[in-house]
Protein backbone atom coordinates (compact mmCIF):
# COMPACT_ATOMS: atom_id res chain seq x y z
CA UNK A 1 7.70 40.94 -15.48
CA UNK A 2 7.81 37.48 -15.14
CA UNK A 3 4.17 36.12 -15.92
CA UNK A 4 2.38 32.71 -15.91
CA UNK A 5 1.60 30.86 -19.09
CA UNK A 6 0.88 27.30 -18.03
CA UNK A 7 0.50 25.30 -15.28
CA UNK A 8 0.78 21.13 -16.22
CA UNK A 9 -0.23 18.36 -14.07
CA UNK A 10 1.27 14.42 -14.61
CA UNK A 11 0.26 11.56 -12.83
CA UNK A 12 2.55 9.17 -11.33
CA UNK A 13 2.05 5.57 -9.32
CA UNK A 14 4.85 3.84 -7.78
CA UNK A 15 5.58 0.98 -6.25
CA UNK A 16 6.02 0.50 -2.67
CA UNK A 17 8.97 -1.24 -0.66
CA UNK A 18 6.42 -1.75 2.31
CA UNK A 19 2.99 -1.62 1.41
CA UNK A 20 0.72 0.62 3.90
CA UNK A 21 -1.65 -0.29 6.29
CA UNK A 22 -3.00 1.95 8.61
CA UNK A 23 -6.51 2.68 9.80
CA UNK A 24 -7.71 4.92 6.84
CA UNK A 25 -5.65 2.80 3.90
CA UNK A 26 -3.89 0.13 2.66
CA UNK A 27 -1.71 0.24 -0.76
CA UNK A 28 1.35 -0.85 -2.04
CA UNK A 29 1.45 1.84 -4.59
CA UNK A 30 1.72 5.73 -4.40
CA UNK A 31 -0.28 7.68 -6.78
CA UNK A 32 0.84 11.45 -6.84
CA UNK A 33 0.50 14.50 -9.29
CA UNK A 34 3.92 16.40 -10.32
CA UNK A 35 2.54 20.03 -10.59
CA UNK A 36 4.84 21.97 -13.43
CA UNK A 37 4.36 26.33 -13.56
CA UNK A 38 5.17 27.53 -17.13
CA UNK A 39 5.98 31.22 -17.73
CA UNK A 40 6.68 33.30 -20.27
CA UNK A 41 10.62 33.79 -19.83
CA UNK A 42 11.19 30.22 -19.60
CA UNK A 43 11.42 29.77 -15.87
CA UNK A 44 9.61 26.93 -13.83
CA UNK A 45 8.30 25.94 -10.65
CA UNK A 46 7.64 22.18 -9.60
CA UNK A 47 5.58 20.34 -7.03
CA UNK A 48 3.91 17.39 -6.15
CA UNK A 49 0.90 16.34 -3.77
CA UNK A 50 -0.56 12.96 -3.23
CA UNK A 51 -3.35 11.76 -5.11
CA UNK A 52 -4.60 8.72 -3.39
CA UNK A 53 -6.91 7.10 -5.77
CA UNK A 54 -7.07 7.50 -9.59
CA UNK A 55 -10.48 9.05 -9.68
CA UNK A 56 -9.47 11.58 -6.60
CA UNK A 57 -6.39 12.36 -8.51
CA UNK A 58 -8.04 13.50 -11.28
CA UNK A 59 -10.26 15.45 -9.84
CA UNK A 60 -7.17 17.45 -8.47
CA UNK A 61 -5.70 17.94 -11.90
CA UNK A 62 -9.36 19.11 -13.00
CA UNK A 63 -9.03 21.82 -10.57
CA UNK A 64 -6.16 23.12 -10.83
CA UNK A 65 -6.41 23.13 -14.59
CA UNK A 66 -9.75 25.26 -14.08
CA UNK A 67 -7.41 27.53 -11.43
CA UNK A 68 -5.08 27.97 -14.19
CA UNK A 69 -7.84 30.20 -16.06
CA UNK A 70 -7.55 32.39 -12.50
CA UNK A 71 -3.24 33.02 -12.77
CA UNK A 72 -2.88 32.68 -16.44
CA UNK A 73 -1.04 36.02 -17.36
CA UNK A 74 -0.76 36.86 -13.83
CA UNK A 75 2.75 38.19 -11.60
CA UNK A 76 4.51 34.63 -11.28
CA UNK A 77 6.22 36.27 -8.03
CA UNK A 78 3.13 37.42 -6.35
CA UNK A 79 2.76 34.57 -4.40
CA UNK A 80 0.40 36.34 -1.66
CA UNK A 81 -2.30 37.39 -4.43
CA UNK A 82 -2.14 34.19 -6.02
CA UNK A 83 -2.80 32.37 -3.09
CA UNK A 84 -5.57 34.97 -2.29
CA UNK A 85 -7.22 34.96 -5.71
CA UNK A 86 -7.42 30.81 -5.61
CA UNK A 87 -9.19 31.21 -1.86
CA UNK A 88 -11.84 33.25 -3.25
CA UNK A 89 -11.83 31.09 -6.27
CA UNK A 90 -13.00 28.15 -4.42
CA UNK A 91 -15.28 29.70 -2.02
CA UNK A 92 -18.58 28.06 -3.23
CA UNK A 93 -16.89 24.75 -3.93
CA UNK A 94 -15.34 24.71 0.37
CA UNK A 95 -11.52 24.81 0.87
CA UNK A 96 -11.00 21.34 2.39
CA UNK A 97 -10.78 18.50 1.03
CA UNK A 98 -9.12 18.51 -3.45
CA UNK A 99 -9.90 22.46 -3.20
CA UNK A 100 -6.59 22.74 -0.45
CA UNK A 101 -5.00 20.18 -2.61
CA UNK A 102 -4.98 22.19 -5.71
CA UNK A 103 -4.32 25.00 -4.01
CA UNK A 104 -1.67 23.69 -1.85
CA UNK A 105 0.32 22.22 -5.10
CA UNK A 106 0.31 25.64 -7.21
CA UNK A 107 1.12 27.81 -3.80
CA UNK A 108 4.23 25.26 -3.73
CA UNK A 109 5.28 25.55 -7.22
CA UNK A 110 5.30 29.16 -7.11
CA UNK A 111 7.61 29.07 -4.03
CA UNK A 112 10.39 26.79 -5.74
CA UNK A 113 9.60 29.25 -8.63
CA UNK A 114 10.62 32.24 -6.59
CA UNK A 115 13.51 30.34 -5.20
CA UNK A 116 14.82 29.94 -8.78
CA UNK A 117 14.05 33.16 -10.03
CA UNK A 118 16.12 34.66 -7.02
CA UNK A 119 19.00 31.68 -6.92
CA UNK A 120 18.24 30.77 -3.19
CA UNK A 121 16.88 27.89 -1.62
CA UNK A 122 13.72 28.11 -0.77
CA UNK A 123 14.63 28.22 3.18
CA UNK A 124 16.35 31.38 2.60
CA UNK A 125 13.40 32.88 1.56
CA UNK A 126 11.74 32.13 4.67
CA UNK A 127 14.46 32.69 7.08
CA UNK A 128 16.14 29.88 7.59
CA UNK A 129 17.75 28.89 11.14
CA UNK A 130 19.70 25.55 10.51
CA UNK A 131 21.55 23.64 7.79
CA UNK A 132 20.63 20.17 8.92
CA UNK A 133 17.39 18.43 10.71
CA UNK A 134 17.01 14.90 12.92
CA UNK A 135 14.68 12.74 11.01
CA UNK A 136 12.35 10.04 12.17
CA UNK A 137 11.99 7.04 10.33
CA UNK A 138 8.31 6.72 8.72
CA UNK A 139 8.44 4.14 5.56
CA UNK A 140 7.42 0.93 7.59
CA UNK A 141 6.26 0.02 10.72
CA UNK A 142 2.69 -0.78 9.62
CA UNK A 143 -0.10 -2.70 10.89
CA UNK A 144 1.22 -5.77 9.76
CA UNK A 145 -0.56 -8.60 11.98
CA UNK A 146 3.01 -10.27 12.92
CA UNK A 147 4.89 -8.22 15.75
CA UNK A 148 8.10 -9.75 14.52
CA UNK A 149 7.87 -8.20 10.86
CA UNK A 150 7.20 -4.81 12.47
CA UNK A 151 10.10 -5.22 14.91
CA UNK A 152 12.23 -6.16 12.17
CA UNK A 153 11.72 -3.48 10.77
CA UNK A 154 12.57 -0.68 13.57
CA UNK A 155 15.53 -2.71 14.10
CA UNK A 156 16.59 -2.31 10.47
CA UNK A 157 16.01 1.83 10.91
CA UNK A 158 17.98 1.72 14.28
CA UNK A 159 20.94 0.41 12.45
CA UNK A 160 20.66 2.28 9.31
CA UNK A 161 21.21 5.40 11.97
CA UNK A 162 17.49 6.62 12.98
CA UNK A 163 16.96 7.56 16.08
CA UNK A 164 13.21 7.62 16.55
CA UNK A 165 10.89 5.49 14.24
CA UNK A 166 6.84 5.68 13.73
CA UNK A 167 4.82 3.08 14.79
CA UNK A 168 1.51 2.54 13.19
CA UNK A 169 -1.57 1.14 16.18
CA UNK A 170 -5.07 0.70 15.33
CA UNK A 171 -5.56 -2.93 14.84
CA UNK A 172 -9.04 -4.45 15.00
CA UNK A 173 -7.33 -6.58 17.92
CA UNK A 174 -6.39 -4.05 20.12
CA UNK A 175 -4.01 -6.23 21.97
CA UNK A 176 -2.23 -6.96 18.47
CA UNK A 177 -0.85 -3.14 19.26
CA UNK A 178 0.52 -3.76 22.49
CA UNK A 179 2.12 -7.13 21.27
CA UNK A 180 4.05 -5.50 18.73
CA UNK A 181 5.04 -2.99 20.51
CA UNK A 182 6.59 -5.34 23.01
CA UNK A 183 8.24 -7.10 20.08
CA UNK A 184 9.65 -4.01 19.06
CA UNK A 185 11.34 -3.20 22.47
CA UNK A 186 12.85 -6.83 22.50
CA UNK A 187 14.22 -5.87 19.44
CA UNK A 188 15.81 -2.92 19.67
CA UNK A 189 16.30 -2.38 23.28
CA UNK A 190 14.72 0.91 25.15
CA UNK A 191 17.16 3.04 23.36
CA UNK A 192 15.10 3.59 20.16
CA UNK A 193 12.40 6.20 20.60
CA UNK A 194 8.78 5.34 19.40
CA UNK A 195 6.20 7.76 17.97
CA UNK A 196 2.75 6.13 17.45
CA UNK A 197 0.30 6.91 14.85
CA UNK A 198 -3.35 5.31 15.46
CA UNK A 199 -4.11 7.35 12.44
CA UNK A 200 -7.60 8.16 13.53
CA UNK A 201 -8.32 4.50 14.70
CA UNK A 202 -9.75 5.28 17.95
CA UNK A 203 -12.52 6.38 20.16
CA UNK A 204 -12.84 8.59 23.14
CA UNK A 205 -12.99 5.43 25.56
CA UNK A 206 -10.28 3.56 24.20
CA UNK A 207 -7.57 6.26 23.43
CA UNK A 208 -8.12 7.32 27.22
CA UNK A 209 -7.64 3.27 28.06
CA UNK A 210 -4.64 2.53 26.03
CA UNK A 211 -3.11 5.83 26.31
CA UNK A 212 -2.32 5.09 29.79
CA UNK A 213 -0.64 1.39 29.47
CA UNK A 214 1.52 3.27 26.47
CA UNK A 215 3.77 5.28 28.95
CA UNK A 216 6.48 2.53 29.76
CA UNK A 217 7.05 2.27 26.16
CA UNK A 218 9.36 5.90 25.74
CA UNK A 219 6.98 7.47 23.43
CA UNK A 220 7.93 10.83 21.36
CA UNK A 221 4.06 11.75 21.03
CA UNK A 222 1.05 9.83 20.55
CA UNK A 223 -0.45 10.78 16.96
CA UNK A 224 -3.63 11.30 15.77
CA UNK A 225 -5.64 8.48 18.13
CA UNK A 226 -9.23 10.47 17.96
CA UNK A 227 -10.54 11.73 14.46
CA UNK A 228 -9.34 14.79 13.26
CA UNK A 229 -12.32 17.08 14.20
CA UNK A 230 -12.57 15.76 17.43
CA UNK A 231 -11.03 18.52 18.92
CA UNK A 232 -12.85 18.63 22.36
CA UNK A 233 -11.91 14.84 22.57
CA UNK A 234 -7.92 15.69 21.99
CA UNK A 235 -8.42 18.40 25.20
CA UNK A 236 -9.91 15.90 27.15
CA UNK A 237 -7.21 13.17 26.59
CA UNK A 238 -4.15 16.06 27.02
CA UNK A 239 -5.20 16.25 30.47
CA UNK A 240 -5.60 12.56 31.59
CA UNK A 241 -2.80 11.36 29.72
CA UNK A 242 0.89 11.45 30.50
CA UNK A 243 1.82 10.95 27.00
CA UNK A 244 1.78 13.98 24.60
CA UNK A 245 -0.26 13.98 21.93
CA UNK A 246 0.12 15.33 17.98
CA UNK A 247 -2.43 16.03 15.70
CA UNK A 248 -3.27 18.42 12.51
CA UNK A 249 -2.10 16.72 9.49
CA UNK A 250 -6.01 16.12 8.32
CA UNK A 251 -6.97 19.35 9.30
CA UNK A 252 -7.08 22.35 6.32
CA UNK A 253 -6.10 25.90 5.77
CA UNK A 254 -4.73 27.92 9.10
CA UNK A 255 -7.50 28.36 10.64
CA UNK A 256 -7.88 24.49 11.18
CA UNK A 257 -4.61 24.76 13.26
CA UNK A 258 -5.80 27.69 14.68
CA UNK A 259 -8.63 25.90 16.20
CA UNK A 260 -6.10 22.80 17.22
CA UNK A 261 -3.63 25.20 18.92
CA UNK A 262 -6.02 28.15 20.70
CA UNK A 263 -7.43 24.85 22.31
CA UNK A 264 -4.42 23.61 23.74
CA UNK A 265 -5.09 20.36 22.48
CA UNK A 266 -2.31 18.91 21.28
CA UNK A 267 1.59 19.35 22.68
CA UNK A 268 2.89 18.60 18.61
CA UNK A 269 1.37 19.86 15.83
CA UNK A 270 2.46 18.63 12.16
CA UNK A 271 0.37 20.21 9.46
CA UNK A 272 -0.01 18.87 6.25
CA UNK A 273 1.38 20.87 3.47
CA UNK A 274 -1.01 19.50 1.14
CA UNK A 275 -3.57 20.20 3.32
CA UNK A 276 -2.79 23.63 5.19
CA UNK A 277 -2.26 25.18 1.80
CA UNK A 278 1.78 24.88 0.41
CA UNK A 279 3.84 27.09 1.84
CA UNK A 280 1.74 30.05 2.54
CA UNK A 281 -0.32 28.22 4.43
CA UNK A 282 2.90 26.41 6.32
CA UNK A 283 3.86 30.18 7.12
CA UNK A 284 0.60 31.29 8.46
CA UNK A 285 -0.29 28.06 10.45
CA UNK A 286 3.56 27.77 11.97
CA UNK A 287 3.06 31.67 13.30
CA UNK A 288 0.24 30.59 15.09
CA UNK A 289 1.93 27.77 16.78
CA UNK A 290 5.11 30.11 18.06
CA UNK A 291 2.54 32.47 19.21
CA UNK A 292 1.38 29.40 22.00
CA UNK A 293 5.15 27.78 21.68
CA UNK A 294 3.75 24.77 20.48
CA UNK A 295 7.03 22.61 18.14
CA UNK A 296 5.95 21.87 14.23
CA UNK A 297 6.00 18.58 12.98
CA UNK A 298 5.14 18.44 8.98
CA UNK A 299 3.46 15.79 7.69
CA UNK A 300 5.33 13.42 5.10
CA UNK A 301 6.37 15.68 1.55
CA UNK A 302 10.06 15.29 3.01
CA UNK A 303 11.56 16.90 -0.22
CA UNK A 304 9.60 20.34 0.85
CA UNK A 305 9.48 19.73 4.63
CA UNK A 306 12.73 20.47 4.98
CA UNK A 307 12.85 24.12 3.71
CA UNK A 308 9.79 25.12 6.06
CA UNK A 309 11.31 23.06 8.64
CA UNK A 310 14.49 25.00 8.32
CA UNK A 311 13.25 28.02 8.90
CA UNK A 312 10.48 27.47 11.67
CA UNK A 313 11.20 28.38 15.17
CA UNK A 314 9.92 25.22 17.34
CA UNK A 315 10.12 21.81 15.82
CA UNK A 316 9.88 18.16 16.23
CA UNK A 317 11.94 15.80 13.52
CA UNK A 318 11.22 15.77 9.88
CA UNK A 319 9.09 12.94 8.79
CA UNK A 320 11.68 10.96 6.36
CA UNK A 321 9.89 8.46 3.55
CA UNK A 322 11.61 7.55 0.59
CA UNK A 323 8.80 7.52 -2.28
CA UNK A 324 9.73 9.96 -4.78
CA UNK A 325 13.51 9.24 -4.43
CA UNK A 326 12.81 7.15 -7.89
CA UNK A 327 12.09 10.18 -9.70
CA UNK A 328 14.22 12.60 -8.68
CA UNK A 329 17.54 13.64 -10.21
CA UNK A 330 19.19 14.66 -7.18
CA UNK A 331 17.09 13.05 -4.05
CA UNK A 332 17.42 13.70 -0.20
CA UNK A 333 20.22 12.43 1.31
CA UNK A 334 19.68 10.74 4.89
CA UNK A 335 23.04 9.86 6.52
CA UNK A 336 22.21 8.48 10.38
CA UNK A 337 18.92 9.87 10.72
CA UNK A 338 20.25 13.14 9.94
CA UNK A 339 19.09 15.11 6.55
CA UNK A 340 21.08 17.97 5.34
CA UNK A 341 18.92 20.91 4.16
CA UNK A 342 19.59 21.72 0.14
CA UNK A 343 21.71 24.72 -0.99
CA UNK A 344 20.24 24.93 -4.45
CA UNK A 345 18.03 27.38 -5.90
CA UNK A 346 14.15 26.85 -5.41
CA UNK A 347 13.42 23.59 -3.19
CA UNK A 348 16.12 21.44 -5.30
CA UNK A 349 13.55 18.84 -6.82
CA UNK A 350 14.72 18.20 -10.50
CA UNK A 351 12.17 15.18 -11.53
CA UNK A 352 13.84 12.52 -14.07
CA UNK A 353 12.23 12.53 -17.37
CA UNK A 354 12.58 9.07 -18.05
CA UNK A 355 11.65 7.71 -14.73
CA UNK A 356 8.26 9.98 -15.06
CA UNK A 357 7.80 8.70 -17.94
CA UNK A 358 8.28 5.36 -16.71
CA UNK A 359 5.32 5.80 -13.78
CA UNK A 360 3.55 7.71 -15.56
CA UNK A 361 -0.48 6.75 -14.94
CA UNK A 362 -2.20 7.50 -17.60
């Protein structure tokens, strides 16, 4: 039997090509934790999550060092009870917030584990239904303060193939929003679709305001513009607004999406795999949305998005950023806003010693 011995945890930071600024952050550096699962006949499973400050990150690592005690010695292939056994784990400590990171990054690991173990992509494992997915351009198109820098930008997507781009609004001068997105259509025509994050930036009043001036714009969906638990506030806005509306990323575990989806709230959802807890999580969460036909989105992790993307029934385009392409042997390949889905064994990320080593935060 193949068995657990260690689970490792490095810390990485790297450097931005366009720093982000949205309503909940701005940084111009990525700080994320490489997961590695150790067992005893030499086989391993990889991940990574984000880890958003220093002191948050190491809190994760603290975590899932202590969940190591839980799966040390445990059935490396009995991803179900290992996902179980961290739940009740981390009952008294709440399963939101670094509790679904940790165990969001170990579920992972164990899938591209599994994957290697059996020789198949990761996909295969969970059914997969197509060998390549549309992507939508998400690595700029912040809220920079000059419209031109942000339509610069979408035009330099359109013509590097991309087909839809994100759009950050939420500026503290609301009209900013509505000038760059004017700058944006003089740039790249009407062609180009838009989605638009507000990233939480709104309120009630004001998502129901600009929501409606946003429809001549050809807008995808219109992302997270209440916060995340406003649920009753998402309802509202579905029904008043022409433009549909996606939301779930910050929201944790399935039952979260439960909640989003049983509400018809939202006409998009794109859960978090950090968040909604890896893969298991994905699985459980994504069955609830084909139960109400409602599409899945994920949220960023590209490299792993697009094995559960693969394989779910209903779904939008895969979120495409390009920040752990430096450390990675063999990255994701994007060719005209089209990503072909890996053939390798596991999920196909080899990380690059060196290059670890080189962002390594220590």
């Amino acid at each position: 039997m193949t068995r657990l011995t260690a689970i490792r945890s490095t810390a990485v930071a790297l450097p931005l090509e366009r720093r982000i600024v949205s309503s909940v952050r701005r940084t111009d550096t990525v700080i994320n934790l490489i997961v590695e699962l150790e067992t005893n006949d030499g086989a391993t499973g990889v991940s990574y999550i984000a880890g958003f400050s220093p002191h948050k990150l190491a809190a994760t690592a603290a975590l899932i060092d202590e969940l190591g005690e839980v799966l040390i010695g445990s059935d490396a292939t009995a991803i179900g009870s290992a996902w179980d056994r961290i739940r009740s784990a981390l009952t008294l400590a709440g399963h939101a917030g670094i509790s679904a990171f940790a165990l969001s990054a170990i579920d992972i690991a164990m899938w591209d584990l599994q994957g290697k173990l059996l020789g198949a992509p990761v996909h295969r494992l969970l059914g997969s239904r197509r060998e390549t997915l549309t992507a939508y351009a998400s690595d700029g198109c912040w809220l920079e303060e000059d419209p031109k820098t942000v339509a610069r930008e979408a035009a330099q997507f359109a013509a590097s193939g991309f087909r839809t781009v994100k759009v950050r609004l939420g500026r503290s001068e609301r009209e900013r929003d509505f000038a760059v997105l004017d700058a944006v259509r003089q740039e790249v025509g009407d062609d180009l679709e838009l989605i638009l994050d507000v990233n939480q930036g709104w309120s009630r009043e004001e998502a129901r305001a600009y929501g409606r001036r946003l429809e001549p714009y050809r807008v995808r969906w219109l992302e997270e513009p209440l916060l995340a638990s406003d649920i009753d506030g998402l309802v509202m806005l579905r029904r008043e607004l022409a433009v549909p509306l996606a939301a779930g990323e910050n929201l944790y575990l399935p039952d979260g999406i439960r909640a989003l989806v049983t509400a018809q709230a939202v006409s998009v959802i794109n859960p978090d795999l950090q968040r909604i807890g890896g893969i298991t999580g994905w699985i459980r969460a994504s069955a609830i949305a084909e139960a109400w036909s409602v599409p899945v989105a994920a949220h960023l992790f590209p490299e792993i998005s697009v094995h559960v993307m693969a394989a779910a029934e209903l779904i939008g385009p895969l979120e495409w950023v390009s920040w752990m392409t430096p450390l990675l042997e063999q990255p994701l390949r994007i060719e005209k806003g089209t990503v072909k889905v890996p053939t390798g064994p596991g999920l196909g990320m080899t990380f690059n010693k060196d290059a670890v080593r080189a962002h390594r935060l220590d």
